[in-house]
N, C-alpha and C. Protein backbone atom coordinates (compact mmCIF):
# COMPACT_ATOMS: atom_id res chain seq x y z
N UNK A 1 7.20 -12.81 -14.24
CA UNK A 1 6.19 -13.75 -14.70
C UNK A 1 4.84 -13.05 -14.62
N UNK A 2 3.93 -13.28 -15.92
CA UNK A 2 3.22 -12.60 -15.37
C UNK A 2 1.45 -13.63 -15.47
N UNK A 3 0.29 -13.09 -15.64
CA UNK A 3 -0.75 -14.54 -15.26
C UNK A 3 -0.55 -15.35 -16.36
N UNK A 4 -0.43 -15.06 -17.54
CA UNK A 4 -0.55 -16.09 -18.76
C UNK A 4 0.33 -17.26 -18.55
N UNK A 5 1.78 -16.24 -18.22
CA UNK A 5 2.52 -17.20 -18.03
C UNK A 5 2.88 -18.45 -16.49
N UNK A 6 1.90 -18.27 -15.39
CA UNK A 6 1.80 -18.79 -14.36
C UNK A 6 0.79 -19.89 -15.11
N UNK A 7 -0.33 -19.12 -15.72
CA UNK A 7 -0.92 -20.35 -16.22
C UNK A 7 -0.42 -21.42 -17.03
N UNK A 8 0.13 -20.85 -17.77
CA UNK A 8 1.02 -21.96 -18.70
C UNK A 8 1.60 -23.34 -18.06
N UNK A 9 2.39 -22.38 -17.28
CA UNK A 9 3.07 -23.63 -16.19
C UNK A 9 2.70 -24.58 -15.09
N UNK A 10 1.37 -24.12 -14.84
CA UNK A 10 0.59 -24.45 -13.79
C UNK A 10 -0.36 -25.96 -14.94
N UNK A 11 -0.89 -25.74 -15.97
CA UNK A 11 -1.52 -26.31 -17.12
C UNK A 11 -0.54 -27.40 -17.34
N UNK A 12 0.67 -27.37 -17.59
CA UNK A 12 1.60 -28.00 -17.91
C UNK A 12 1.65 -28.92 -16.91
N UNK A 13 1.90 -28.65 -15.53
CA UNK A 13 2.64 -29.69 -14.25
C UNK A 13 1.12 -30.44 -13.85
N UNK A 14 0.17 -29.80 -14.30
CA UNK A 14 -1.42 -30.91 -13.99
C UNK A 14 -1.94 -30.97 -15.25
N UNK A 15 -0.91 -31.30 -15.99
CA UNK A 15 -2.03 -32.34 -17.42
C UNK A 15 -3.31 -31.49 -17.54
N UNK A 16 -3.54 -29.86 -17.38
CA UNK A 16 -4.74 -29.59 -18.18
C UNK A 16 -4.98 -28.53 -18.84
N UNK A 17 -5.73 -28.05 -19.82
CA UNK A 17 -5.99 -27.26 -20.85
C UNK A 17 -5.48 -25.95 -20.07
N UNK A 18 -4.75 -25.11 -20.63
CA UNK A 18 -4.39 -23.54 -20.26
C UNK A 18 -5.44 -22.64 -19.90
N UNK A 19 -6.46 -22.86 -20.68
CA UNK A 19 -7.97 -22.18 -20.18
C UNK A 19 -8.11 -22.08 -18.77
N UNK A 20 -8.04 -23.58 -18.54
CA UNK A 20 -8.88 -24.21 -17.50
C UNK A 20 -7.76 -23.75 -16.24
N UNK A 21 -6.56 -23.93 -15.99
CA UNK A 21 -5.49 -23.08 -15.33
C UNK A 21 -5.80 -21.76 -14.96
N UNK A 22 -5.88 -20.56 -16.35
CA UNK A 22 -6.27 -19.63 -16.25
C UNK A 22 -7.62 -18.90 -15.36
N UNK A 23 -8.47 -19.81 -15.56
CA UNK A 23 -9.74 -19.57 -15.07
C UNK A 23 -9.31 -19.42 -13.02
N UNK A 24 -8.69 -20.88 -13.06
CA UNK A 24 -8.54 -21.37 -11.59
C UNK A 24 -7.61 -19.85 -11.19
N UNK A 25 -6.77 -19.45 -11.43
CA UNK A 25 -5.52 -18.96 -10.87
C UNK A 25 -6.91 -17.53 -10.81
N UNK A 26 -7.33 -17.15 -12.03
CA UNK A 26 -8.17 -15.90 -11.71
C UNK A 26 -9.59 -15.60 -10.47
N UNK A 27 -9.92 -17.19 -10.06
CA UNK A 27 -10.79 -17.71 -9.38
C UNK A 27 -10.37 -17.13 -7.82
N UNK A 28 -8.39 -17.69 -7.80
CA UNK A 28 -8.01 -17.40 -6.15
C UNK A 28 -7.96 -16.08 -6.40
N UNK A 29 -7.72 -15.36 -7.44
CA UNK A 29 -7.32 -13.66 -7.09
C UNK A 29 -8.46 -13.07 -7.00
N UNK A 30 -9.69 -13.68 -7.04
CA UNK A 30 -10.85 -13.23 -7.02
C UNK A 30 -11.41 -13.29 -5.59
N UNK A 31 -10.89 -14.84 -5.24
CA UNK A 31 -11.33 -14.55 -3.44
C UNK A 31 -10.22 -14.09 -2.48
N UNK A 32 -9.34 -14.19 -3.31
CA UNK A 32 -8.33 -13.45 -1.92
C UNK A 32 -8.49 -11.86 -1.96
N UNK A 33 -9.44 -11.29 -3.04
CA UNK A 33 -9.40 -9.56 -3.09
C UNK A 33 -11.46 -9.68 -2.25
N UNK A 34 -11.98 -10.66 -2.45
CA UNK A 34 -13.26 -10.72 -1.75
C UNK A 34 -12.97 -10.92 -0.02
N UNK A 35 -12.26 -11.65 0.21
CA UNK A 35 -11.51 -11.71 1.69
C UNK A 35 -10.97 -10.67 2.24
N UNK A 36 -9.85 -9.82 1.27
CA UNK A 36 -9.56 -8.59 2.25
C UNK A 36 -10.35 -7.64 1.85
N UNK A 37 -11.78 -8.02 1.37
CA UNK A 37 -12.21 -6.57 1.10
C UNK A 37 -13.75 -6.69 2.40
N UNK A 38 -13.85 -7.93 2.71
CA UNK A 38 -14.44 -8.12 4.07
C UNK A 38 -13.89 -8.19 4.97
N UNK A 39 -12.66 -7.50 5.03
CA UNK A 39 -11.54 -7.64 6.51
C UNK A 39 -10.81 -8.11 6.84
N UNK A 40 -11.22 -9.34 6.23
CA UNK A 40 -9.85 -10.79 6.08
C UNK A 40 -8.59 -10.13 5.78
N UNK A 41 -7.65 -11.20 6.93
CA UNK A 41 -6.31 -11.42 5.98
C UNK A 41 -6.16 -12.57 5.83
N UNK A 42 -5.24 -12.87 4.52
CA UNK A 42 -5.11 -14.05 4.17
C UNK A 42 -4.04 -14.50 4.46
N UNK A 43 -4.02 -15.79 4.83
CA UNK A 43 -2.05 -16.32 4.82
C UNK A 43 -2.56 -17.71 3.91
N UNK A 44 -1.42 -17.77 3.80
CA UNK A 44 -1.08 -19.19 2.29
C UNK A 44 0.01 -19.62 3.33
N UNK A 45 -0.34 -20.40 3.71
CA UNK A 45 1.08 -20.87 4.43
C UNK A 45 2.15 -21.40 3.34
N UNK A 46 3.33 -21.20 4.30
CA UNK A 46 4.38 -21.76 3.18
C UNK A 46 4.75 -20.26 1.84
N UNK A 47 3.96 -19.37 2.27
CA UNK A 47 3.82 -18.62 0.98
C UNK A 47 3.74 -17.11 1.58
N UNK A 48 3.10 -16.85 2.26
CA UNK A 48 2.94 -14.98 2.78
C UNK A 48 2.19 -14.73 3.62
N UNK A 49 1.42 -13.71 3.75
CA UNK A 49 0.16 -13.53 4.32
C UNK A 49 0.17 -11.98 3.58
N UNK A 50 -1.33 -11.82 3.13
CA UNK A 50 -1.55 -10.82 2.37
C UNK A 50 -2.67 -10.01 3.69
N UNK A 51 -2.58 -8.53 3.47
CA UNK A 51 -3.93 -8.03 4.62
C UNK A 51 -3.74 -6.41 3.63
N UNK A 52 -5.01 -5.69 4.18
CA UNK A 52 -5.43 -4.49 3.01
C UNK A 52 -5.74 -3.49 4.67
N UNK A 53 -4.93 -2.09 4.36
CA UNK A 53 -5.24 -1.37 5.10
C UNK A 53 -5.76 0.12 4.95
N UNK A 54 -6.86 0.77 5.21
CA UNK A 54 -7.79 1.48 4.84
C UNK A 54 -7.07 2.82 5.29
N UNK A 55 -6.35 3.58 4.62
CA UNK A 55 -5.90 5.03 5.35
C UNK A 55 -7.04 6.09 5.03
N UNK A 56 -7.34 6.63 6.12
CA UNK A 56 -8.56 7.40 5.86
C UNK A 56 -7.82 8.76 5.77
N UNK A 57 -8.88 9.71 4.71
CA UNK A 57 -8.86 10.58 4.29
C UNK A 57 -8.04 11.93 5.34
N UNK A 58 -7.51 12.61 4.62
CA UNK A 58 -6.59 13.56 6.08
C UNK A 58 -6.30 14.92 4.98
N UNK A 59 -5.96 16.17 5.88
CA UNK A 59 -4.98 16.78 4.95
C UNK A 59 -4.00 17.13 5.47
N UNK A 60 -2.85 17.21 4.16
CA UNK A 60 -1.01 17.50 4.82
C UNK A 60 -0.68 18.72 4.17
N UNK A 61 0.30 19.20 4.86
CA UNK A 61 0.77 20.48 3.65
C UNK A 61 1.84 20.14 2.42
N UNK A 62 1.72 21.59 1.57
CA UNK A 62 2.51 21.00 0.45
C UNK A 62 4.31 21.66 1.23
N UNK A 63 4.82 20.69 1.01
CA UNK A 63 6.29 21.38 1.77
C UNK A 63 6.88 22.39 1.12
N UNK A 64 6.99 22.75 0.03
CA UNK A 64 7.21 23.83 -1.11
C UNK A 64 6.58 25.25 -0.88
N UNK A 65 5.45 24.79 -0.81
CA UNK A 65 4.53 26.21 -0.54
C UNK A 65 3.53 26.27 0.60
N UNK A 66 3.39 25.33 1.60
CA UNK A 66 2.45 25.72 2.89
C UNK A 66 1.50 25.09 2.90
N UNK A 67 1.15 24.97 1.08
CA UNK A 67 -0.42 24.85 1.06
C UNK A 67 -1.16 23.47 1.60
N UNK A 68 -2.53 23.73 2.25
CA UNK A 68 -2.96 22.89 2.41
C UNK A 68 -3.74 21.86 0.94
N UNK A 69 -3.21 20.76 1.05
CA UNK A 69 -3.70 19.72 0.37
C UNK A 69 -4.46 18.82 0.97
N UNK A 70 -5.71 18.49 0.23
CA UNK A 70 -6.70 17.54 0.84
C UNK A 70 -6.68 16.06 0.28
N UNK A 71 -5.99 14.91 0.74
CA UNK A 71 -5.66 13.68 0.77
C UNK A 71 -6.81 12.48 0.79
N UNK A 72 -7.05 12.08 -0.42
CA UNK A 72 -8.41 11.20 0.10
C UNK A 72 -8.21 10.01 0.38
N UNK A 73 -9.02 9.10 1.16
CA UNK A 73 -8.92 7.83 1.41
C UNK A 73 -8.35 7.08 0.42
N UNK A 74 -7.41 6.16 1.02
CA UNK A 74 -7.07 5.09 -0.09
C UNK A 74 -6.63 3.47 0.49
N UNK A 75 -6.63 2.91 0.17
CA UNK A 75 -6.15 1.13 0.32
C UNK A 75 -5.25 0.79 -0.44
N UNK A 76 -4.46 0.35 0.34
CA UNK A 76 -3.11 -0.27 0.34
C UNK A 76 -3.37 -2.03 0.86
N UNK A 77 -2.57 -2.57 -0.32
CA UNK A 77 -2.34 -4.42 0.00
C UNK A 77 -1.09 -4.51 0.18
N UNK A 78 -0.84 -5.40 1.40
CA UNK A 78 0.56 -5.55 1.92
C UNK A 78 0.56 -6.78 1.79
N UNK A 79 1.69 -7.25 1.81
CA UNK A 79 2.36 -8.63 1.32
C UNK A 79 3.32 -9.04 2.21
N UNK A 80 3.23 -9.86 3.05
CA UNK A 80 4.52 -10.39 4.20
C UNK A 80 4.64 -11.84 3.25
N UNK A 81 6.01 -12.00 3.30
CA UNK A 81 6.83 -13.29 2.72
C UNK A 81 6.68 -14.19 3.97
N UNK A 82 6.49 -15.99 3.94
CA UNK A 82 6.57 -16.27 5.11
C UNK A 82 7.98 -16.74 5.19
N UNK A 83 8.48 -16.78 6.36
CA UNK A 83 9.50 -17.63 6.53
C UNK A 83 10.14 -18.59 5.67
N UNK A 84 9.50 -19.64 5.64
CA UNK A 84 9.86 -20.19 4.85
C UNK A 84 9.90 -19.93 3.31
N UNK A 85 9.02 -19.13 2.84
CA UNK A 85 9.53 -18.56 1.53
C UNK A 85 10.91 -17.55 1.32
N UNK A 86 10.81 -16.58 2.19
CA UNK A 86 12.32 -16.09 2.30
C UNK A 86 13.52 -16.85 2.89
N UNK A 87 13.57 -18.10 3.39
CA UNK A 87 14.66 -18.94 3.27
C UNK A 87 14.75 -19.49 1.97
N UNK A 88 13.78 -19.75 1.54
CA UNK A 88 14.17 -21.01 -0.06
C UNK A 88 14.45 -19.97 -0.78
N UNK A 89 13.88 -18.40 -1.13
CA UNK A 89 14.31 -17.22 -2.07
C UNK A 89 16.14 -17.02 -1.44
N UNK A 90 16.27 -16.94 0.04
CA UNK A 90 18.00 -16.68 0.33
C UNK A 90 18.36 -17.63 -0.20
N UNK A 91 18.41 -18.92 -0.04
CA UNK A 91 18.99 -20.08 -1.02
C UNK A 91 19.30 -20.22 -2.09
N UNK A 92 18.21 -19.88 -2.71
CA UNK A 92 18.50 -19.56 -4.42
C UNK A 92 19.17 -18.32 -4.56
N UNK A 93 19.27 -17.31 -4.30
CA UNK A 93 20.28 -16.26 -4.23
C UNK A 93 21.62 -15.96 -4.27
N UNK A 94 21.79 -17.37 -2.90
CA UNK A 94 23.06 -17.64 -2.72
C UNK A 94 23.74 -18.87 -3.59
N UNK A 95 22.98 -19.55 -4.06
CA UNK A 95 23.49 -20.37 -4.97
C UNK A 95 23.98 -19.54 -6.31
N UNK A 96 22.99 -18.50 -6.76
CA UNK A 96 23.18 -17.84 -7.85
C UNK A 96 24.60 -16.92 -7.84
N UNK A 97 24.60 -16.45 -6.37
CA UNK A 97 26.32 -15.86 -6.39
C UNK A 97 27.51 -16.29 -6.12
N UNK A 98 27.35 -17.76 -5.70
CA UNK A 98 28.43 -18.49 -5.64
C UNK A 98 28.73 -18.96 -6.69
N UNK A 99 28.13 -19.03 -8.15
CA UNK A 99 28.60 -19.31 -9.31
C UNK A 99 29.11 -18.46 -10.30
């Protein structure tokens, strides 16, 4: 699925214009990337908890040839499922292979 189509469906189950969906859904991805980019992590209960971790700059060798390579900082977003979302995802799983 991808945003158009979250919006679609989201527009659909609250009676309102697809625009207006669209806007909202781009609104949370806007503060949940303003949150972990001030440190925050986020949890959605019922849903995950998202957090962003800063690997600072290092160098490793190349395993092939020795050489030193210089590695620059980068950020990584991690995604934990909560509980209860990975029970209702095993559920549906298992319904899907018992048929």
């Amino acid at each position: 699925m991808n945003k158009s189509q979250l919006a679609k469906k989201v527009a659909v189950k609250l009676d309102v214009p697809q625009v207006l969906s669209k806007k909202i859904i781009q609104l949370c991805f806007d503060e949940i990337i303003e949150a972990l980019s001030q440190g925050e992590n986020v949890t959605l209960t019922g849903f995950g908890r998202i957090t962003a971790k800063k690997t600072p700059a290092r160098t490793r060798r190349n395993p092939k040839t020795g050489e030193k390579v210089h590695v620059p900082e980068n950020v990584s977003i991690r995604f934990k499922a909560s509980r209860r979302a990975k029970e209702k995802l095993l559920e549906i799983f298992e319904h899907r292979s018992d048929g």
